[in-house]
PDB file of N, CA and C in Angstrom:
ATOM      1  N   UNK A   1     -20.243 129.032  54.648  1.00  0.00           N
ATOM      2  CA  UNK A   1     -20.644 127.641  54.718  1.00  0.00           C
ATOM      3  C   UNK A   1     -19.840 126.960  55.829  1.00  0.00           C
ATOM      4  N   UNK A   2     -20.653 126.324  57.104  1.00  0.00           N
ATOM      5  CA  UNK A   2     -19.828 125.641  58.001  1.00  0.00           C
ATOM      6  C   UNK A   2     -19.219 124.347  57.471  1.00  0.00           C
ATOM      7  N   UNK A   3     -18.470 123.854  58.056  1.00  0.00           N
ATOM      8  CA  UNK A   3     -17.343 122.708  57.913  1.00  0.00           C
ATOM      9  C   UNK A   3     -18.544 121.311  57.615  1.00  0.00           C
ATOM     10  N   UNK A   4     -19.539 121.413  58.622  1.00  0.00           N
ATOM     11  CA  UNK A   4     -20.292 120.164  58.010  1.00  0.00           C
ATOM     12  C   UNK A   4     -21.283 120.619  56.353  1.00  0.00           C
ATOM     13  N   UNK A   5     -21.477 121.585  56.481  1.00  0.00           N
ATOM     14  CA  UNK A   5     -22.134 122.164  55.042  1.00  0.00           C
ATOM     15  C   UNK A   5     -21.212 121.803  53.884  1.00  0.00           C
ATOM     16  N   UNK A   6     -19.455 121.747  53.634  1.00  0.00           N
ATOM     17  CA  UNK A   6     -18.552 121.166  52.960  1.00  0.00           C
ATOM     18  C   UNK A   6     -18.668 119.709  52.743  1.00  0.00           C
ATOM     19  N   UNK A   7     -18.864 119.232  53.970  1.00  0.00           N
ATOM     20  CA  UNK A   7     -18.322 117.582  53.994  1.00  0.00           C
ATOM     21  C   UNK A   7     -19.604 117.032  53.415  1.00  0.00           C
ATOM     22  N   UNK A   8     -21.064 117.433  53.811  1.00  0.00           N
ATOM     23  CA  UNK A   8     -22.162 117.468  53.143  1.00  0.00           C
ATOM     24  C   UNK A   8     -22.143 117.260  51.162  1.00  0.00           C
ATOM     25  N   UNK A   9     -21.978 118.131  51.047  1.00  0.00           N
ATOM     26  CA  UNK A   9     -21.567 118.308  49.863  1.00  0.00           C
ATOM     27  C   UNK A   9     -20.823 117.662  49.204  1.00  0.00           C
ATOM     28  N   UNK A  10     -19.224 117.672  49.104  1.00  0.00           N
ATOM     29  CA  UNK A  10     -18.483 116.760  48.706  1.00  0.00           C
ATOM     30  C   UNK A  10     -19.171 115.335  48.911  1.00  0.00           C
ATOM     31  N   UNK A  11     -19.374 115.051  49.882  1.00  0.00           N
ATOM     32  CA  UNK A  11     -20.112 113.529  50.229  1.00  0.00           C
ATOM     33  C   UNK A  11     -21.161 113.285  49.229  1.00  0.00           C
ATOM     34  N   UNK A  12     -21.840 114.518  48.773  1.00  0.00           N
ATOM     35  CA  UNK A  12     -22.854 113.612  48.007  1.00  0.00           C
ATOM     36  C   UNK A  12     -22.443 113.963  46.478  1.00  0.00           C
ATOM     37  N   UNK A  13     -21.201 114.662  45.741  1.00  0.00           N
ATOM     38  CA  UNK A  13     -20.848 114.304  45.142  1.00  0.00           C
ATOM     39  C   UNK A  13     -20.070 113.461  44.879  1.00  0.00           C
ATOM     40  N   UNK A  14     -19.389 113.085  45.886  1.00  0.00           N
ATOM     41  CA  UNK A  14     -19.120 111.325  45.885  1.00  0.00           C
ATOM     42  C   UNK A  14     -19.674 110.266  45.998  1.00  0.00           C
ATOM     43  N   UNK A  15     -21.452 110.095  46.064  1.00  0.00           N
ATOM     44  CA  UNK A  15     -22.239 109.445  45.816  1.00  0.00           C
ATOM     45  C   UNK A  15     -22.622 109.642  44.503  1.00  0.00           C
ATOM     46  N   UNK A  16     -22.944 110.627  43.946  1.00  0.00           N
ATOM     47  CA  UNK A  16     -23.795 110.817  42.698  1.00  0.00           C
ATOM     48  C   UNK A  16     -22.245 109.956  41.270  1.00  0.00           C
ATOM     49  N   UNK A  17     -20.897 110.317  41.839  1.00  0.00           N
ATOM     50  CA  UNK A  17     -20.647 110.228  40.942  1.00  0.00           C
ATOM     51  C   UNK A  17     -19.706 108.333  40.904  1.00  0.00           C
ATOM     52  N   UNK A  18     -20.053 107.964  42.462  1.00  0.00           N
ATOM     53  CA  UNK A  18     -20.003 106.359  42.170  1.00  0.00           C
ATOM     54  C   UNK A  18     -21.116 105.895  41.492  1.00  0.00           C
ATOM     55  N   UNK A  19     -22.909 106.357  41.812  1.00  0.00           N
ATOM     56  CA  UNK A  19     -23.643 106.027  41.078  1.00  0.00           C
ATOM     57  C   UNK A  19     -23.681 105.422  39.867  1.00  0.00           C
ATOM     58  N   UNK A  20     -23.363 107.435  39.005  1.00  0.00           N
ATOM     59  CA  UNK A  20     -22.880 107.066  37.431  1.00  0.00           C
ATOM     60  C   UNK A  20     -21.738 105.936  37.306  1.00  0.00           C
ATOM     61  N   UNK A  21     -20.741 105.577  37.666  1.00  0.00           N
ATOM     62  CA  UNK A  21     -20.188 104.798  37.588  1.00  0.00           C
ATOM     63  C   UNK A  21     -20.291 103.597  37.681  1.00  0.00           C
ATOM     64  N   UNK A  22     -21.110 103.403  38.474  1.00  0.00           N
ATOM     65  CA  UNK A  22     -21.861 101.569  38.512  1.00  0.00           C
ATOM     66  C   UNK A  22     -22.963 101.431  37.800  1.00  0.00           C
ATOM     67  N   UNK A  23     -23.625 102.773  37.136  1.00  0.00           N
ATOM     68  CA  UNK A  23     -24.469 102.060  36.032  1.00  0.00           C
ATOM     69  C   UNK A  23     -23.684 102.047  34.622  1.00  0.00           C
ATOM     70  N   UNK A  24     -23.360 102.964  34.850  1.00  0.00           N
ATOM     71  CA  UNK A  24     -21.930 102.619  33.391  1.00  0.00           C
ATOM     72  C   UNK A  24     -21.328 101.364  33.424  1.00  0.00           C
ATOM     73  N   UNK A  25     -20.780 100.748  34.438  1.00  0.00           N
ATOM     74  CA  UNK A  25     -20.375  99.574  34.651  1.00  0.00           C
ATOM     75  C   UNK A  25     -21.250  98.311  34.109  1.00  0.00           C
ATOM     76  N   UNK A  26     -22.520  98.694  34.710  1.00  0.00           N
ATOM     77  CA  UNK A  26     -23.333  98.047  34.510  1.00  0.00           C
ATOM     78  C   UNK A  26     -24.371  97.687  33.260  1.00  0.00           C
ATOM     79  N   UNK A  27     -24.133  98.693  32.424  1.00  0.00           N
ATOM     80  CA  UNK A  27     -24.446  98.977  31.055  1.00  0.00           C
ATOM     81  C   UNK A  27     -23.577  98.100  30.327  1.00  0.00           C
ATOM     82  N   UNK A  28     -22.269  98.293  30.763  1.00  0.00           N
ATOM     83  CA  UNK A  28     -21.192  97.930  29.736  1.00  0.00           C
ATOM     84  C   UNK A  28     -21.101  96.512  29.509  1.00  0.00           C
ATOM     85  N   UNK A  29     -21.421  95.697  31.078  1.00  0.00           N
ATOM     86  CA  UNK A  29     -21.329  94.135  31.163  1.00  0.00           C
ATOM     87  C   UNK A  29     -22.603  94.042  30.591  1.00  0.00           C
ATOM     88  N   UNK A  30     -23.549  94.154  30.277  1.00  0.00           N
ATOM     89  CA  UNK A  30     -24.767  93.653  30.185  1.00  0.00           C
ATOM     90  C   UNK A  30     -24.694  93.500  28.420  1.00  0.00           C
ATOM     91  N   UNK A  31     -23.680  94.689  27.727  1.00  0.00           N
ATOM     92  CA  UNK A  31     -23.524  94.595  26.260  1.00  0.00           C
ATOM     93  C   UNK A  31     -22.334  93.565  26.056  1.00  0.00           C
ATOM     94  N   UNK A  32     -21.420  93.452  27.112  1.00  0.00           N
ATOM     95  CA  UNK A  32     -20.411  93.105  26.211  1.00  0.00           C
ATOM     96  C   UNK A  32     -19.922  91.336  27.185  1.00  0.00           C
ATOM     97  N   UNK A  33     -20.757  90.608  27.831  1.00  0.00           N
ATOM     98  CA  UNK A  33     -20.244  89.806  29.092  1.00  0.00           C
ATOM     99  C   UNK A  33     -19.262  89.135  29.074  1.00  0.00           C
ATOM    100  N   UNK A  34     -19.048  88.446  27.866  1.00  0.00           N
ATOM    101  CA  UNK A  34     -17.906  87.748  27.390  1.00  0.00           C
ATOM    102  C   UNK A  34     -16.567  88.255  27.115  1.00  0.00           C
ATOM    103  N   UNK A  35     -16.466  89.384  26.615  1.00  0.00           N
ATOM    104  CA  UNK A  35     -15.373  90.237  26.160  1.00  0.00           C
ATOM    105  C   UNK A  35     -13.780  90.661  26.640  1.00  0.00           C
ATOM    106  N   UNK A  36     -12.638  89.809  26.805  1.00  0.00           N
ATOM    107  CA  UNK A  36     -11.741  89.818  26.975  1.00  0.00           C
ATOM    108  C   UNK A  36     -11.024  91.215  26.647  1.00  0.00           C
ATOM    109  N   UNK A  37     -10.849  91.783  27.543  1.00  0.00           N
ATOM    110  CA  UNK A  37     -10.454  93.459  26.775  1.00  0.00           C
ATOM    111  C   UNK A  37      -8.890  92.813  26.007  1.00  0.00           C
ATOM    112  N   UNK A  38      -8.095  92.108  27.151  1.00  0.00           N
ATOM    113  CA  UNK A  38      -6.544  91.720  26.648  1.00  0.00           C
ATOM    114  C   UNK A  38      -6.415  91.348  25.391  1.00  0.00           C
ATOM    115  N   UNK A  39      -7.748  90.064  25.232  1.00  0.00           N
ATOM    116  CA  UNK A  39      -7.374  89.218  23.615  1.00  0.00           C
ATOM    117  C   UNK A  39      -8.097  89.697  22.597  1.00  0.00           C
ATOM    118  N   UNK A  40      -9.483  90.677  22.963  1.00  0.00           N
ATOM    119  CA  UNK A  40      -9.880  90.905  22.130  1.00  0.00           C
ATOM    120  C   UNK A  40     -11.493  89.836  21.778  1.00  0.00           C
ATOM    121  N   UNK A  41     -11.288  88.944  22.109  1.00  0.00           N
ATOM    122  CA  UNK A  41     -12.067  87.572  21.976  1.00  0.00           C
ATOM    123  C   UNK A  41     -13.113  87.473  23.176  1.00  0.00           C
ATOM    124  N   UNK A  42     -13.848  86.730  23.081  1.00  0.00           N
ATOM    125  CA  UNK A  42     -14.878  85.491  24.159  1.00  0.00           C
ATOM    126  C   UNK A  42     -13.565  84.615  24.779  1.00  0.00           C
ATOM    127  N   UNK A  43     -14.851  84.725  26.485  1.00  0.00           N
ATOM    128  CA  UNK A  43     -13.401  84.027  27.199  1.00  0.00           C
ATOM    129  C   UNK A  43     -13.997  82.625  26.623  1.00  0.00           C
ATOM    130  N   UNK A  44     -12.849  81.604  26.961  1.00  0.00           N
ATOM    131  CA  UNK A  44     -13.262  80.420  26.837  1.00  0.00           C
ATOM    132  C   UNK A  44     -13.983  79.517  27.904  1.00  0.00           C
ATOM    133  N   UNK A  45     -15.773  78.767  27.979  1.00  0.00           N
ATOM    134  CA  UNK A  45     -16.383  78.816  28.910  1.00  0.00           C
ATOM    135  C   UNK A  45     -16.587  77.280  28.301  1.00  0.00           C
ATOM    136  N   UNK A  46     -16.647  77.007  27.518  1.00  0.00           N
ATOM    137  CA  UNK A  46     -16.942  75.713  26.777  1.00  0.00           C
ATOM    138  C   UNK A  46     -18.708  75.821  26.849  1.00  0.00           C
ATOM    139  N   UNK A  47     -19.219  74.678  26.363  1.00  0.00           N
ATOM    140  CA  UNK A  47     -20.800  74.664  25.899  1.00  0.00           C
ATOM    141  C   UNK A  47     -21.239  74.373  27.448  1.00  0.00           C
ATOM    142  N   UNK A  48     -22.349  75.377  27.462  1.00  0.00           N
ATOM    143  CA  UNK A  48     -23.047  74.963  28.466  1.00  0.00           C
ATOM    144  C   UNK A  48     -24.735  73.958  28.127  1.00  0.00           C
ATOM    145  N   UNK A  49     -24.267  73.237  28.690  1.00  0.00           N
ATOM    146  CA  UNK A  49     -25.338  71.930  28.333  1.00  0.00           C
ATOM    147  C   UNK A  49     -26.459  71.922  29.517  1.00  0.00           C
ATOM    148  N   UNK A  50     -26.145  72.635  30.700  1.00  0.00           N
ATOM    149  CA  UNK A  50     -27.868  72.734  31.169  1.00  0.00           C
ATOM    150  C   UNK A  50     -27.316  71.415  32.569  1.00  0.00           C
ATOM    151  N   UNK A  51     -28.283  71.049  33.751  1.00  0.00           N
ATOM    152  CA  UNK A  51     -27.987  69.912  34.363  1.00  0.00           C
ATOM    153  C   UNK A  51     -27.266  70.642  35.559  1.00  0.00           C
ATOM    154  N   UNK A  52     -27.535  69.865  36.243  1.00  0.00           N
ATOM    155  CA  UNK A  52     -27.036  69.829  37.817  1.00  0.00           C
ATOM    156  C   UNK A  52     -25.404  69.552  38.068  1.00  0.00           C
ATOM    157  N   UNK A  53     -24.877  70.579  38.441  1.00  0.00           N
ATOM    158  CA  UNK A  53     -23.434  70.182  38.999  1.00  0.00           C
ATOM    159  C   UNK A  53     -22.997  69.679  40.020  1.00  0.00           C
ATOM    160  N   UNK A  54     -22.613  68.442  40.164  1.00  0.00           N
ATOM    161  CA  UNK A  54     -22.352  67.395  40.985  1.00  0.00           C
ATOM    162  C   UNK A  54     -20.672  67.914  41.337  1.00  0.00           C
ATOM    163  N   UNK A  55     -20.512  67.811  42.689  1.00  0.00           N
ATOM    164  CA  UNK A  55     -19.226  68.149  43.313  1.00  0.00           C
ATOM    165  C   UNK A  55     -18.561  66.794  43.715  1.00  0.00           C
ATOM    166  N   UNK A  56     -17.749  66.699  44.485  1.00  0.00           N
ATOM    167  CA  UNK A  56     -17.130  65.587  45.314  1.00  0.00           C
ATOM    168  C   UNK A  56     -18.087  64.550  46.053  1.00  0.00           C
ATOM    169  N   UNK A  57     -18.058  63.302  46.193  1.00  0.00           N
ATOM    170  CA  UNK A  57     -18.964  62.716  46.782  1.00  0.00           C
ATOM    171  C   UNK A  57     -18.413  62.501  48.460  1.00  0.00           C
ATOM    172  N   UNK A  58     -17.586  62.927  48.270  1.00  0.00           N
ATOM    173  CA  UNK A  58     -17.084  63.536  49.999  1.00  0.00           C
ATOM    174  C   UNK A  58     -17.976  64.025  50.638  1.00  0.00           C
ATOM    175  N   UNK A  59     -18.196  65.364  49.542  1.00  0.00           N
ATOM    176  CA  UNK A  59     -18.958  66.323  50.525  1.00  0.00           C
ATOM    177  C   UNK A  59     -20.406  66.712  50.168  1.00  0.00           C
ATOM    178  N   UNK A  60     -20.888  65.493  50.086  1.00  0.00           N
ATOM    179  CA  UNK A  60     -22.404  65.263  50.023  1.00  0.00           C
ATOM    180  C   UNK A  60     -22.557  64.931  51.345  1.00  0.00           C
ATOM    181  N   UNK A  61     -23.758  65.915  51.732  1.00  0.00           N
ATOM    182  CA  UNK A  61     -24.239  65.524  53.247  1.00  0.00           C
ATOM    183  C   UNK A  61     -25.416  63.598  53.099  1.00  0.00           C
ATOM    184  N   UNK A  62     -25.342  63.291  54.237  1.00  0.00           N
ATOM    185  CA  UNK A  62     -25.900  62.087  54.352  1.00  0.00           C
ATOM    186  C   UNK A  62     -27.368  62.029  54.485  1.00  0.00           C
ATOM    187  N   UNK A  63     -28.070  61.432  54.067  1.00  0.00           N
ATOM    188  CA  UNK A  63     -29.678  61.895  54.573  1.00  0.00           C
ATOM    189  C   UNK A  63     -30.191  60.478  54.574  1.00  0.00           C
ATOM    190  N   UNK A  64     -29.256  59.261  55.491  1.00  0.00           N
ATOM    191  CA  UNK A  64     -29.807  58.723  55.811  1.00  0.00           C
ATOM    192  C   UNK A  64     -30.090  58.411  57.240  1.00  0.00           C
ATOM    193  N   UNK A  65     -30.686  57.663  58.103  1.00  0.00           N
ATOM    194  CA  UNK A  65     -31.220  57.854  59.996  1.00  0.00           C
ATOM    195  C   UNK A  65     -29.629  57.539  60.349  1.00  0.00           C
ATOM    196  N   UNK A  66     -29.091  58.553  61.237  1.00  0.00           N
ATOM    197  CA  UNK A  66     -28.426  58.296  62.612  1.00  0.00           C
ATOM    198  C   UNK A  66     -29.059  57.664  63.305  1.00  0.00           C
ATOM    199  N   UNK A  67     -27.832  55.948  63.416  1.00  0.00           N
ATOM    200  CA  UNK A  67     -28.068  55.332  64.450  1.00  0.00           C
ATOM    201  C   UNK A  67     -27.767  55.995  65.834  1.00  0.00           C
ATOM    202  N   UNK A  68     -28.528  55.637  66.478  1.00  0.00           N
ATOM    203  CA  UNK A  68     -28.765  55.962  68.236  1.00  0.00           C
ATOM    204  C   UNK A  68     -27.505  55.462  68.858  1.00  0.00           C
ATOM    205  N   UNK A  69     -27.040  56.336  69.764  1.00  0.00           N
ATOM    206  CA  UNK A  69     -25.867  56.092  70.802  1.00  0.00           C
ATOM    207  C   UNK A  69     -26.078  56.288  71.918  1.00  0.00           C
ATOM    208  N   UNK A  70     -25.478  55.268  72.885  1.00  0.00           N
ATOM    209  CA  UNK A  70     -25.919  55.076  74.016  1.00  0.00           C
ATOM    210  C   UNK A  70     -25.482  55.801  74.859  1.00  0.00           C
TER     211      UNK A  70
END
C-alpha cells in the first residue's frame, strides 16, 4: 500500500468517526437541552413569554430622511 493509500484511509476513518460523534452529540442535546451535567438540574432561563427583544435605543438605526448637505 503506497503512502497516499495510508493517509487515504486513516483520513476517512477520521471522518466516519467525527461523524458518529456529532450525531451522538446531536442525539444527546435534542433529549436532554436543559441539563446541567455539574448540578444535575435545568439551567436557569426564566419564563419565556414570547415578543420582540428590544436592545439599547442607541443602537437602533434611524429610518428617518437625511437632511441634504451642501
Amino acid at each position: 500500500m503506497s503512502n497516499i493509500g495510508v493517509l487515504a484511509v486513516i483520513g476517512l476513518i477520521v471522518i466516519v468517526i467525527a461523524l458518529v460523534a456529532w450525531i451522538g452529540v446531536t442525539i444527546r442535546a435534542s433529549r436532554n437541552p436543559t441539563l446541567s451535567g455539574a448540578r444535575g438540574k435545568g439551567s436557569k432561563r426564566g419564563d419565556n413569554t414570547g415578543g420582540v427583544v428590544r436592545g439599547s435605543p442607541a443602537q437602533v438605526n434611524r429610518r428617518d430622511e437625511v437632511p441634504p448637505s451642501d
